[in-house]
N, C-alpha and C. Protein backbone atom coordinates (compact mmCIF):
# COMPACT_ATOMS: atom_id res chain seq x y z
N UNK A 1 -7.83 13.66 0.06
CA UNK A 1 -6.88 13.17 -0.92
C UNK A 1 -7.50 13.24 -2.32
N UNK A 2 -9.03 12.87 -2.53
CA UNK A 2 -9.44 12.47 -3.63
C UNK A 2 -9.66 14.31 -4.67
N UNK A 3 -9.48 15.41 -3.44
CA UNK A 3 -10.11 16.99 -3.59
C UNK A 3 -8.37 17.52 -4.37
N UNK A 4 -7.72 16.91 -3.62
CA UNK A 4 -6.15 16.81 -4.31
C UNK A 4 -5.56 16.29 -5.82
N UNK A 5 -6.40 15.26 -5.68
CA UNK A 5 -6.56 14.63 -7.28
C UNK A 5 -7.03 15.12 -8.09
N UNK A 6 -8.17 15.94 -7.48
CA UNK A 6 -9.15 16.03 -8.54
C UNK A 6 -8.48 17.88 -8.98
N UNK A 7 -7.93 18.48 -8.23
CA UNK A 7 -7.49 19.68 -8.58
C UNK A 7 -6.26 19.13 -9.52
N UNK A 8 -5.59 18.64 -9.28
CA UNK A 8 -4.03 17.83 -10.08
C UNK A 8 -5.06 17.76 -11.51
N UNK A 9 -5.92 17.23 -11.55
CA UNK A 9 -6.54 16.66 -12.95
C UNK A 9 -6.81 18.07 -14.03
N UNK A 10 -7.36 18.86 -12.91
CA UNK A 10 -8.05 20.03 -13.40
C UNK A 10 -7.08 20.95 -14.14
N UNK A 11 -5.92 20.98 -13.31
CA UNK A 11 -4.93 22.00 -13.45
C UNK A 11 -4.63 21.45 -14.99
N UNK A 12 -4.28 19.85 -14.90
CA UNK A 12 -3.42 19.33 -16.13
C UNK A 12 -4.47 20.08 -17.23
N UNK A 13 -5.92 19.30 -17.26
CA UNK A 13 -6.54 20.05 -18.75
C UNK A 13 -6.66 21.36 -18.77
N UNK A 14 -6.72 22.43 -17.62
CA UNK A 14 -6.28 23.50 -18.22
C UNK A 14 -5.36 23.94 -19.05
N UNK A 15 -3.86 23.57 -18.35
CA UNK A 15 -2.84 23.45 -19.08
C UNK A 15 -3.06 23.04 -20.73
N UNK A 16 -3.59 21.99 -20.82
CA UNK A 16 -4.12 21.64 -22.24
C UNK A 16 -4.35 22.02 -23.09
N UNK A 17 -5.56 22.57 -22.77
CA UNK A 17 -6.68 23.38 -23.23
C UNK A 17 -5.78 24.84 -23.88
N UNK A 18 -5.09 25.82 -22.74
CA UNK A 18 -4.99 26.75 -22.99
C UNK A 18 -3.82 26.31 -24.12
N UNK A 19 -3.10 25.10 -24.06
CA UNK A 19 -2.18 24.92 -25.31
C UNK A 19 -2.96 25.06 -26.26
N UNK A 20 -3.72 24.46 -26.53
CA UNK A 20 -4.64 24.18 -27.94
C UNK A 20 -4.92 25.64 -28.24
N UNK A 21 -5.47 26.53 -26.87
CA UNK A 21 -6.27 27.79 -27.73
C UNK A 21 -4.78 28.50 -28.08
N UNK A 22 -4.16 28.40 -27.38
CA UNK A 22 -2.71 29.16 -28.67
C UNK A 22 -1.91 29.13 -29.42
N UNK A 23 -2.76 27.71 -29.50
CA UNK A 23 -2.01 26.70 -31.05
C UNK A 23 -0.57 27.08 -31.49
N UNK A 24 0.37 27.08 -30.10
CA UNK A 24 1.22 26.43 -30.12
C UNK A 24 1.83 25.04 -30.20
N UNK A 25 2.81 25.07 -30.15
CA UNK A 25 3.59 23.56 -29.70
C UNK A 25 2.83 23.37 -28.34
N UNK A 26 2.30 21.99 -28.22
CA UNK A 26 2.03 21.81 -26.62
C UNK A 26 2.78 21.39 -25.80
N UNK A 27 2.40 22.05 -24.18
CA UNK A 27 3.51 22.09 -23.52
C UNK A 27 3.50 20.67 -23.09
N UNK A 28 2.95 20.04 -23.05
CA UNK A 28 3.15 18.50 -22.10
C UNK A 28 3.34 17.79 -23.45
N UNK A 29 4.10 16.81 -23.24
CA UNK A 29 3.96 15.40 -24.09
C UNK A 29 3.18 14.27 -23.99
N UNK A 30 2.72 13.26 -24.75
CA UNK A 30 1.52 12.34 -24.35
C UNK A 30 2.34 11.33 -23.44
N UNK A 31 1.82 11.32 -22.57
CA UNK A 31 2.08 10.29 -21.24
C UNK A 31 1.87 9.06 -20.96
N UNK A 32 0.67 8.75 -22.14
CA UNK A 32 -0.39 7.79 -21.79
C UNK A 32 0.71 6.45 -21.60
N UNK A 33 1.49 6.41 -22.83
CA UNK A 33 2.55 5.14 -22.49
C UNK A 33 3.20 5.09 -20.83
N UNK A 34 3.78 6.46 -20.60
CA UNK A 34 3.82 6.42 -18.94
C UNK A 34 3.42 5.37 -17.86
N UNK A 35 1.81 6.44 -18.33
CA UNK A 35 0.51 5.38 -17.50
C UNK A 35 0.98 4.03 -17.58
N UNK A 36 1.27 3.54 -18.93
CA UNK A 36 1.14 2.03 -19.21
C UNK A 36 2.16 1.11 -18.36
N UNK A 37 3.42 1.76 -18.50
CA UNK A 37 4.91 1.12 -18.09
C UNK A 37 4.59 1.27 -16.41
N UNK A 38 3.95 2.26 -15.64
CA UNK A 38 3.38 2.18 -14.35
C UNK A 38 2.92 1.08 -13.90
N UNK A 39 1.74 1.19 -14.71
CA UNK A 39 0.83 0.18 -14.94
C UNK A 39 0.95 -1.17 -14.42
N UNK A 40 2.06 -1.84 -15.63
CA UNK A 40 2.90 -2.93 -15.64
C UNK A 40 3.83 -3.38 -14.73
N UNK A 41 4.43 -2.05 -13.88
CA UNK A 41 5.27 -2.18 -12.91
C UNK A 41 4.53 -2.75 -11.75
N UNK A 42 3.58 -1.87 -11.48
CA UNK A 42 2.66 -2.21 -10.34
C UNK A 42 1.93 -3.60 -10.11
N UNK A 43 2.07 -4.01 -11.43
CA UNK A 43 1.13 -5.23 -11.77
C UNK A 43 2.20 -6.31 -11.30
N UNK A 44 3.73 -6.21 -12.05
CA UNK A 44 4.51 -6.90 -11.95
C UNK A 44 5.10 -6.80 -10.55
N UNK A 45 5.05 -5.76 -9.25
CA UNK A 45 5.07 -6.13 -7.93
C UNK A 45 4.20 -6.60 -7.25
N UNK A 46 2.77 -6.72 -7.87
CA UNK A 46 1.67 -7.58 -6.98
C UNK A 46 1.68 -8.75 -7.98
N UNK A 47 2.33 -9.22 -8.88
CA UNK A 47 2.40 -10.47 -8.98
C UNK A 47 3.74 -10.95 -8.02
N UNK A 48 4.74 -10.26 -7.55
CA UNK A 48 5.96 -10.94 -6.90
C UNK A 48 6.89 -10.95 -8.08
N UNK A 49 6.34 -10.45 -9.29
CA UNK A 49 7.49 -10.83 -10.17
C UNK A 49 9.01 -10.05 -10.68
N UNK A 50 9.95 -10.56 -9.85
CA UNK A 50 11.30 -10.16 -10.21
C UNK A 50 11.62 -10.05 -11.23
N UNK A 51 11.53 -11.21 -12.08
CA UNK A 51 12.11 -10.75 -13.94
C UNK A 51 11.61 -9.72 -14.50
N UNK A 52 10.16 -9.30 -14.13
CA UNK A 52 9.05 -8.49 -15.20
C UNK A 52 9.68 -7.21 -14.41
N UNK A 53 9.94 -6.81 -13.15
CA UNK A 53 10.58 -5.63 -12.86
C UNK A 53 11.50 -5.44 -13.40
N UNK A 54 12.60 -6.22 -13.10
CA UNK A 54 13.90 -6.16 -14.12
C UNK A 54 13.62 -5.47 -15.29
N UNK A 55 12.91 -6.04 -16.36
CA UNK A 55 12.64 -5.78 -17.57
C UNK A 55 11.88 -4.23 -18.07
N UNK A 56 11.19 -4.17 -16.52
CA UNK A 56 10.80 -2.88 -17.00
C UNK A 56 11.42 -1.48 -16.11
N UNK A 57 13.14 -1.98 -15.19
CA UNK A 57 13.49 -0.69 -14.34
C UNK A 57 14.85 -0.89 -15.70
N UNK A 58 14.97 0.66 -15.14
CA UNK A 58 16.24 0.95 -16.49
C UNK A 58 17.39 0.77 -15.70
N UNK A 59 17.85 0.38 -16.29
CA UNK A 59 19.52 0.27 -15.76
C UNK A 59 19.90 0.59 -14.46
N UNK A 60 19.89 2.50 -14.68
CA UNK A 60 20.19 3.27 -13.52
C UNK A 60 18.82 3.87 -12.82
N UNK A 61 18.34 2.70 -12.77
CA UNK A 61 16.43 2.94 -11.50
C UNK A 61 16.76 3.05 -10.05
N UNK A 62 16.52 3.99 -9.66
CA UNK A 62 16.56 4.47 -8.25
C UNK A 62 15.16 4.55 -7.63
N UNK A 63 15.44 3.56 -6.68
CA UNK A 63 14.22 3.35 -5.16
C UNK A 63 14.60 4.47 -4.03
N UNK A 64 13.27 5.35 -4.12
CA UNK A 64 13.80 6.30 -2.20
C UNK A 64 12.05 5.62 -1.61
N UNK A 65 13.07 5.20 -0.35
CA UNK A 65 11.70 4.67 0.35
C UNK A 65 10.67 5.82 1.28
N UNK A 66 10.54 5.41 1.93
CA UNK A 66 9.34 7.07 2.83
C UNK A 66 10.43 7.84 3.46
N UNK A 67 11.61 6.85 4.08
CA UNK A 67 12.18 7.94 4.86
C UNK A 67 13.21 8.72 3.95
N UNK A 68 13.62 8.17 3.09
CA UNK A 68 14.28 8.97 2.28
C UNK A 68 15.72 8.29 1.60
N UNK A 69 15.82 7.11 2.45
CA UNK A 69 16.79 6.09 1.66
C UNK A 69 16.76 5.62 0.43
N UNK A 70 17.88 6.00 -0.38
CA UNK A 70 18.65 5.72 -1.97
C UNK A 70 18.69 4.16 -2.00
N UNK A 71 18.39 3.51 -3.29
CA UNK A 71 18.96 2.30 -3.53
C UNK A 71 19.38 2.71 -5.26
N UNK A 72 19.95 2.42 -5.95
CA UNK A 72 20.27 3.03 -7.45
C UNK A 72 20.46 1.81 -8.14
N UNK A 73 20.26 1.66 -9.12
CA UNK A 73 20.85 0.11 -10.06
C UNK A 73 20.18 -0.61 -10.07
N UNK A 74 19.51 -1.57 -11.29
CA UNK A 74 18.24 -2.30 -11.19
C UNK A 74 19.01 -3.68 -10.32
N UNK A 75 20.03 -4.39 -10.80
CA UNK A 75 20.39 -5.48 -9.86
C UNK A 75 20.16 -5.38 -8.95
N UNK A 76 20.99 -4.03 -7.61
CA UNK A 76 20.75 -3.66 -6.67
C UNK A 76 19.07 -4.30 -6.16
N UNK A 77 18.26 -3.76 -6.99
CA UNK A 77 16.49 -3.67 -6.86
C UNK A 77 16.02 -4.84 -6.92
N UNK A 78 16.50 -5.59 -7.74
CA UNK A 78 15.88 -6.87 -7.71
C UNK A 78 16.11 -7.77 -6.49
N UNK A 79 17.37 -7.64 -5.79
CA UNK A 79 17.68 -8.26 -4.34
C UNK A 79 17.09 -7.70 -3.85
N UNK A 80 16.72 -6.61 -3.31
CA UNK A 80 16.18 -5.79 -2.33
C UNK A 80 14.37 -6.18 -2.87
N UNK A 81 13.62 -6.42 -4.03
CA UNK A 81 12.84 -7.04 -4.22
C UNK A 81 12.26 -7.62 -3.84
N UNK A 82 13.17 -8.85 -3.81
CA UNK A 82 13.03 -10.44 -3.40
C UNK A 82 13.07 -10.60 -1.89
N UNK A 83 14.06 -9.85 -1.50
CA UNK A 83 13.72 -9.52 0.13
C UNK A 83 12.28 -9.43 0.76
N UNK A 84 12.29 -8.41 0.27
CA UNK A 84 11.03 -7.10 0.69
C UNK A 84 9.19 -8.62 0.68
N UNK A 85 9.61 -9.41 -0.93
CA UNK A 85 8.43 -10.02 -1.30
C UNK A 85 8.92 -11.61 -0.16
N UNK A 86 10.04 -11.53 0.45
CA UNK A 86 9.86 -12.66 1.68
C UNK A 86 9.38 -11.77 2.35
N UNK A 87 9.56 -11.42 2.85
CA UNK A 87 9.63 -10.33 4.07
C UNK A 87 8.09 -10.09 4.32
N UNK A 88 7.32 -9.72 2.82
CA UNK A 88 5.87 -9.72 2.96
C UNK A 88 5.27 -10.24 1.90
N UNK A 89 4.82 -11.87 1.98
CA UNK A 89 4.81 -12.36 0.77
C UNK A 89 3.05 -12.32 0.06
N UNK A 90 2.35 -11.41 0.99
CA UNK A 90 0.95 -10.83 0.11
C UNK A 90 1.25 -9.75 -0.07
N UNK A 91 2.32 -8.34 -0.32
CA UNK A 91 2.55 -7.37 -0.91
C UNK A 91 1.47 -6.89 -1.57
N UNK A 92 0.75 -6.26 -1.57
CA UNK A 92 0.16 -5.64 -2.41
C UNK A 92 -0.46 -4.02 -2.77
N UNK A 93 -0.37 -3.50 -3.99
CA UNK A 93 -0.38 -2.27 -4.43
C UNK A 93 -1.92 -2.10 -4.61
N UNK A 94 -2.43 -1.08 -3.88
CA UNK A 94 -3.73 -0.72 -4.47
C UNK A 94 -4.23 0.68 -4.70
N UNK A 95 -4.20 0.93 -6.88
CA UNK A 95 -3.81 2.25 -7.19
C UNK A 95 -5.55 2.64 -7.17
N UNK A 96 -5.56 4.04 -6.54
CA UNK A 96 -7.25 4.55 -6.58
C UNK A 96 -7.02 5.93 -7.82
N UNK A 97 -6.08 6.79 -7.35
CA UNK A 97 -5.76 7.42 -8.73
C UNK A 97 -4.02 7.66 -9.71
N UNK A 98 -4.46 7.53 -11.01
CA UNK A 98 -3.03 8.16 -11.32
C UNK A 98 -3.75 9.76 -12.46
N UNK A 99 -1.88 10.04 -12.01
CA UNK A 99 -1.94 11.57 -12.79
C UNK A 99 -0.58 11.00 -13.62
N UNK A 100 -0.35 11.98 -14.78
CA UNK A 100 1.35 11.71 -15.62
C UNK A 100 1.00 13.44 -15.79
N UNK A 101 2.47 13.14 -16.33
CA UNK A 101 2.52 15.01 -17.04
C UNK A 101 4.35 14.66 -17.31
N UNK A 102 4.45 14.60 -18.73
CA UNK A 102 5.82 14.99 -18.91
C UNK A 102 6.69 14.07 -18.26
N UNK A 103 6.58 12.64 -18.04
CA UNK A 103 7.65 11.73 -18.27
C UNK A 103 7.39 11.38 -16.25
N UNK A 104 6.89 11.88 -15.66
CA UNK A 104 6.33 11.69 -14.19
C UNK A 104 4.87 11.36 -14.01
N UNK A 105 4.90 9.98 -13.47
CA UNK A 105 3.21 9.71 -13.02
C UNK A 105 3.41 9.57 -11.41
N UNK A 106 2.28 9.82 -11.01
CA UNK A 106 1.87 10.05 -9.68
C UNK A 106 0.90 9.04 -9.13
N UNK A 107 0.68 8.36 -8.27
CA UNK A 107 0.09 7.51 -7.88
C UNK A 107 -0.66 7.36 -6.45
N UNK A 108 -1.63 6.97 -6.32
CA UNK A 108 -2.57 7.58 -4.90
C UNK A 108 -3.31 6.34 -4.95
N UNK A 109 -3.12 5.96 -3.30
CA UNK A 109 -3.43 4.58 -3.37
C UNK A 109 -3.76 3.75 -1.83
N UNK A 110 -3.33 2.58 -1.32
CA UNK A 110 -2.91 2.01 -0.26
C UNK A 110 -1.90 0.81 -0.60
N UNK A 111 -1.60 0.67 0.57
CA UNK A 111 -0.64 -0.98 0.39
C UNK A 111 -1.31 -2.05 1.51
N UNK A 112 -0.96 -2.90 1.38
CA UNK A 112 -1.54 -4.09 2.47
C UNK A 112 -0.55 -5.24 2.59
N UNK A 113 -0.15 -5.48 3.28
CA UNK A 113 0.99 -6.55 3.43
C UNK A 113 0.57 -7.46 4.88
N UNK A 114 1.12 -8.47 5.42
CA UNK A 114 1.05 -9.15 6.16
C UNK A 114 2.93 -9.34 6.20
N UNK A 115 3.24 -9.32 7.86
CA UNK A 115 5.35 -9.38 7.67
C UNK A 115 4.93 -10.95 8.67
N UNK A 116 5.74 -11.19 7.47
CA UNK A 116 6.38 -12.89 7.84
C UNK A 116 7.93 -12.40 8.59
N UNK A 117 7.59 -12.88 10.42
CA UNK A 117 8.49 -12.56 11.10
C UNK A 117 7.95 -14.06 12.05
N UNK A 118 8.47 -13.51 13.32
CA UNK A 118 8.15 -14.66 14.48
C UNK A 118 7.26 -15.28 14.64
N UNK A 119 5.83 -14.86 14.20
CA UNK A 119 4.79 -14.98 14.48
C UNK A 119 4.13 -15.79 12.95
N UNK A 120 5.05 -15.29 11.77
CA UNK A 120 4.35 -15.88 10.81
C UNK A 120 3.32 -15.16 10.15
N UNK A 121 2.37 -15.86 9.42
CA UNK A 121 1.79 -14.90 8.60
C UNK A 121 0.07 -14.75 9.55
N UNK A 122 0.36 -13.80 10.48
CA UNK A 122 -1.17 -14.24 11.16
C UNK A 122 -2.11 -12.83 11.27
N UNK A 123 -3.08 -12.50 11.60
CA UNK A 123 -3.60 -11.13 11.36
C UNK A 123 -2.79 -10.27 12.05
N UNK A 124 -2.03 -10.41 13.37
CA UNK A 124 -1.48 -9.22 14.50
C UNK A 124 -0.41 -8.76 13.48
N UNK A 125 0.18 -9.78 12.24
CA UNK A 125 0.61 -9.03 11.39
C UNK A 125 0.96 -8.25 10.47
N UNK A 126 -0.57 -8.16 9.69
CA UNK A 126 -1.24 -7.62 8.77
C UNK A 126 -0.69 -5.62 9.33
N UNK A 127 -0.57 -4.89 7.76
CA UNK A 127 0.06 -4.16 7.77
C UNK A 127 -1.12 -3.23 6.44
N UNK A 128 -1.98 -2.26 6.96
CA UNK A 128 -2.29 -1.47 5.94
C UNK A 128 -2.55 -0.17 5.82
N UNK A 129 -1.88 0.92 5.04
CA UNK A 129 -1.84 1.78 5.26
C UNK A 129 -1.95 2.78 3.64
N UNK A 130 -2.39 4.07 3.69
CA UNK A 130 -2.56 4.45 2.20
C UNK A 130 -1.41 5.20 2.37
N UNK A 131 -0.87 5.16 0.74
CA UNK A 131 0.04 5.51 0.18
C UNK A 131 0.25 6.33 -1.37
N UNK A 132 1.20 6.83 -1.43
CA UNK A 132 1.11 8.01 -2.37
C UNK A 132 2.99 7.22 -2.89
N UNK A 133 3.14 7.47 -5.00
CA UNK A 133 4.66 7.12 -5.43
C UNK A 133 4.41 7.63 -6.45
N UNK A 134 5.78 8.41 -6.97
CA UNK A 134 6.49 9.06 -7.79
C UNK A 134 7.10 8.18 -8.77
N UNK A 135 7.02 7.77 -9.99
CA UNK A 135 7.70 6.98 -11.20
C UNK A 135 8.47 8.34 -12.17
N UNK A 136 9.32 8.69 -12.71
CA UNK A 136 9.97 8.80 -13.74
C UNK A 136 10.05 7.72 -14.69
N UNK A 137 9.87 8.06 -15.71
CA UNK A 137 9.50 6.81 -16.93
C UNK A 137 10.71 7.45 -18.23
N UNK A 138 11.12 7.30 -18.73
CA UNK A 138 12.00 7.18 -19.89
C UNK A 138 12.47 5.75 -20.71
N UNK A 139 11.71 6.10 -21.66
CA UNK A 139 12.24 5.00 -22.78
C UNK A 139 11.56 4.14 -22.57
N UNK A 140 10.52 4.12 -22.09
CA UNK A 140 9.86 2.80 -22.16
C UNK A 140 10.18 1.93 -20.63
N UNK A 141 10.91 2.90 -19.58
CA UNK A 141 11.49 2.22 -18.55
C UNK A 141 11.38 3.25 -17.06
N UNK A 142 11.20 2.29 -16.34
CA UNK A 142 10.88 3.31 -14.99
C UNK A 142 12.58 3.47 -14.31
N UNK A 143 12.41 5.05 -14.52
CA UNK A 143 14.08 5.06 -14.24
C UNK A 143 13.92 5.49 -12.16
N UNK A 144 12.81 5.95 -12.12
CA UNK A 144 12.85 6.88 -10.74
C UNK A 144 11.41 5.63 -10.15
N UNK A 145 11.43 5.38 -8.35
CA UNK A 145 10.17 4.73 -8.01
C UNK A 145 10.29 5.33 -6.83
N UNK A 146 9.79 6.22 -6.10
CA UNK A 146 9.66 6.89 -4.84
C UNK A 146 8.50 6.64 -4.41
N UNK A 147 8.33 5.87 -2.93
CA UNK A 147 7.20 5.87 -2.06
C UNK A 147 6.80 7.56 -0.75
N UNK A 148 5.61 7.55 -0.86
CA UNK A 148 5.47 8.20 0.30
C UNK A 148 3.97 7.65 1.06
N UNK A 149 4.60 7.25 2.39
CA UNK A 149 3.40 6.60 3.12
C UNK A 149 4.24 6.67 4.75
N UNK A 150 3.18 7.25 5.85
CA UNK A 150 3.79 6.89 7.03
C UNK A 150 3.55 5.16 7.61
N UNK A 151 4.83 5.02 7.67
CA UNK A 151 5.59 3.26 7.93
C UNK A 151 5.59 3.33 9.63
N UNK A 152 4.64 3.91 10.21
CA UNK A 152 4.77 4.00 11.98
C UNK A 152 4.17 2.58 12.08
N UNK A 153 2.97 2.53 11.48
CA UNK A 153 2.46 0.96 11.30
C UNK A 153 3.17 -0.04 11.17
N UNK A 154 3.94 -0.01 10.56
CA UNK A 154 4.97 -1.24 10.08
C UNK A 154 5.68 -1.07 10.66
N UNK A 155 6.55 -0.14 11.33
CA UNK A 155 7.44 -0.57 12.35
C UNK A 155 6.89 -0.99 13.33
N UNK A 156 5.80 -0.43 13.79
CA UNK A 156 5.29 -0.80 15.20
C UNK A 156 5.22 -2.66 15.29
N UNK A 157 4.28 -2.74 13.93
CA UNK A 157 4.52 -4.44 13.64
C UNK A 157 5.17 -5.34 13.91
N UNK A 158 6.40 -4.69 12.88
CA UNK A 158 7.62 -5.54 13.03
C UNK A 158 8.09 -4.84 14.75
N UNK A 159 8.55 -4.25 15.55
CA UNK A 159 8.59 -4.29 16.50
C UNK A 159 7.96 -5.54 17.66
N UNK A 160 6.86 -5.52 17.65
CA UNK A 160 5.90 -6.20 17.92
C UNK A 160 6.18 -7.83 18.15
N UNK A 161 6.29 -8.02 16.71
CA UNK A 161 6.45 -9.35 16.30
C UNK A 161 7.85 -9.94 16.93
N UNK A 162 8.91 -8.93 16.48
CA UNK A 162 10.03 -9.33 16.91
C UNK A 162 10.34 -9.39 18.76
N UNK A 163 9.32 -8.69 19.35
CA UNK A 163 9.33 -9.16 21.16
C UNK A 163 8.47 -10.77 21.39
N UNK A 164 8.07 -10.83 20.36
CA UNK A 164 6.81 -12.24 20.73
C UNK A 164 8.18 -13.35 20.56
N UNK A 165 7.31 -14.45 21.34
CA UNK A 165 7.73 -15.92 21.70
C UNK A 165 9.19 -16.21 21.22
């Protein structure tokens, strides 16, 4: 994963670079704000915090989860949120690299959750697995949030949990 990153990185400053030596217009735009509004997002789902998402998904922010299910509309997101943060109330994002380029950052990482089901919050429920998400950023706002991570773990879990006592 990290041989993947590190080519993604390479490619971008080439790209760069060869802008500069033909002192053209460059082809990418600065991202770094990207990075930032990511950043903040990520921060504001491992705090649990609903308002600070709100504030930073745009209007028309669309969630596709691993398998490929649409959610569109930040209201929509914020229920589905609040769910998700009962559902697993240590949620947590853990980013190892990001890339941006042109209004898309990329993210390479794991998640770790524990599912509050039958059993409660106990280790047989603990849930961790690495993960890879797609942001579109415009305006200062994350319009696009796509996960990719295999969830065999987490179903198996919740499976699990839901045959106990």
């Amino acid at each position: 994963m990290k041989y993947i990153a590190a080519l993604g990185v390479c490619a971008g400053l080439l790209l760069v670079s060869l802008a500069c030596a033909a002192e053209s217009k460059p082809i990418m735009r600065d991202t770094s704000h990207d990075a930032d509004v990511v950043a903040a997002f990520i921060a504001a789902i491992n705090r649990h915090d609903a308002a600070a998402l709100a504030d930073l998904m745009a209007e028309d922010h669309t969630f596709i989860d691993s398998s490929g299910r649409r959610v569109s509309g930040r209201k929509e997101m914020i229920v589905g949120w609040k769910a998700y943060f009962a559902m697993f109330p240590d949620f947590e994002i853990h980013v190892d690299t990001t890339m941006t380029a042109n209004g898309t950052v990329a993210i390479f990482g794991s998640v770790s959750a524990t599912y509050n089901g039958k059993r409660g919050l106990v280790p047989k429920n603990r849930i961790a697995m690495p993960a890879a998400w797609k942001a579109s950023v415009a305006n200062g706002k994350v319009r696009l949030w796509q996960v990719y991570c295999d969830w065999t773990e987490g179903m198996r879990t919740i499976e699990e949990d839901k045959k106990s006592g």
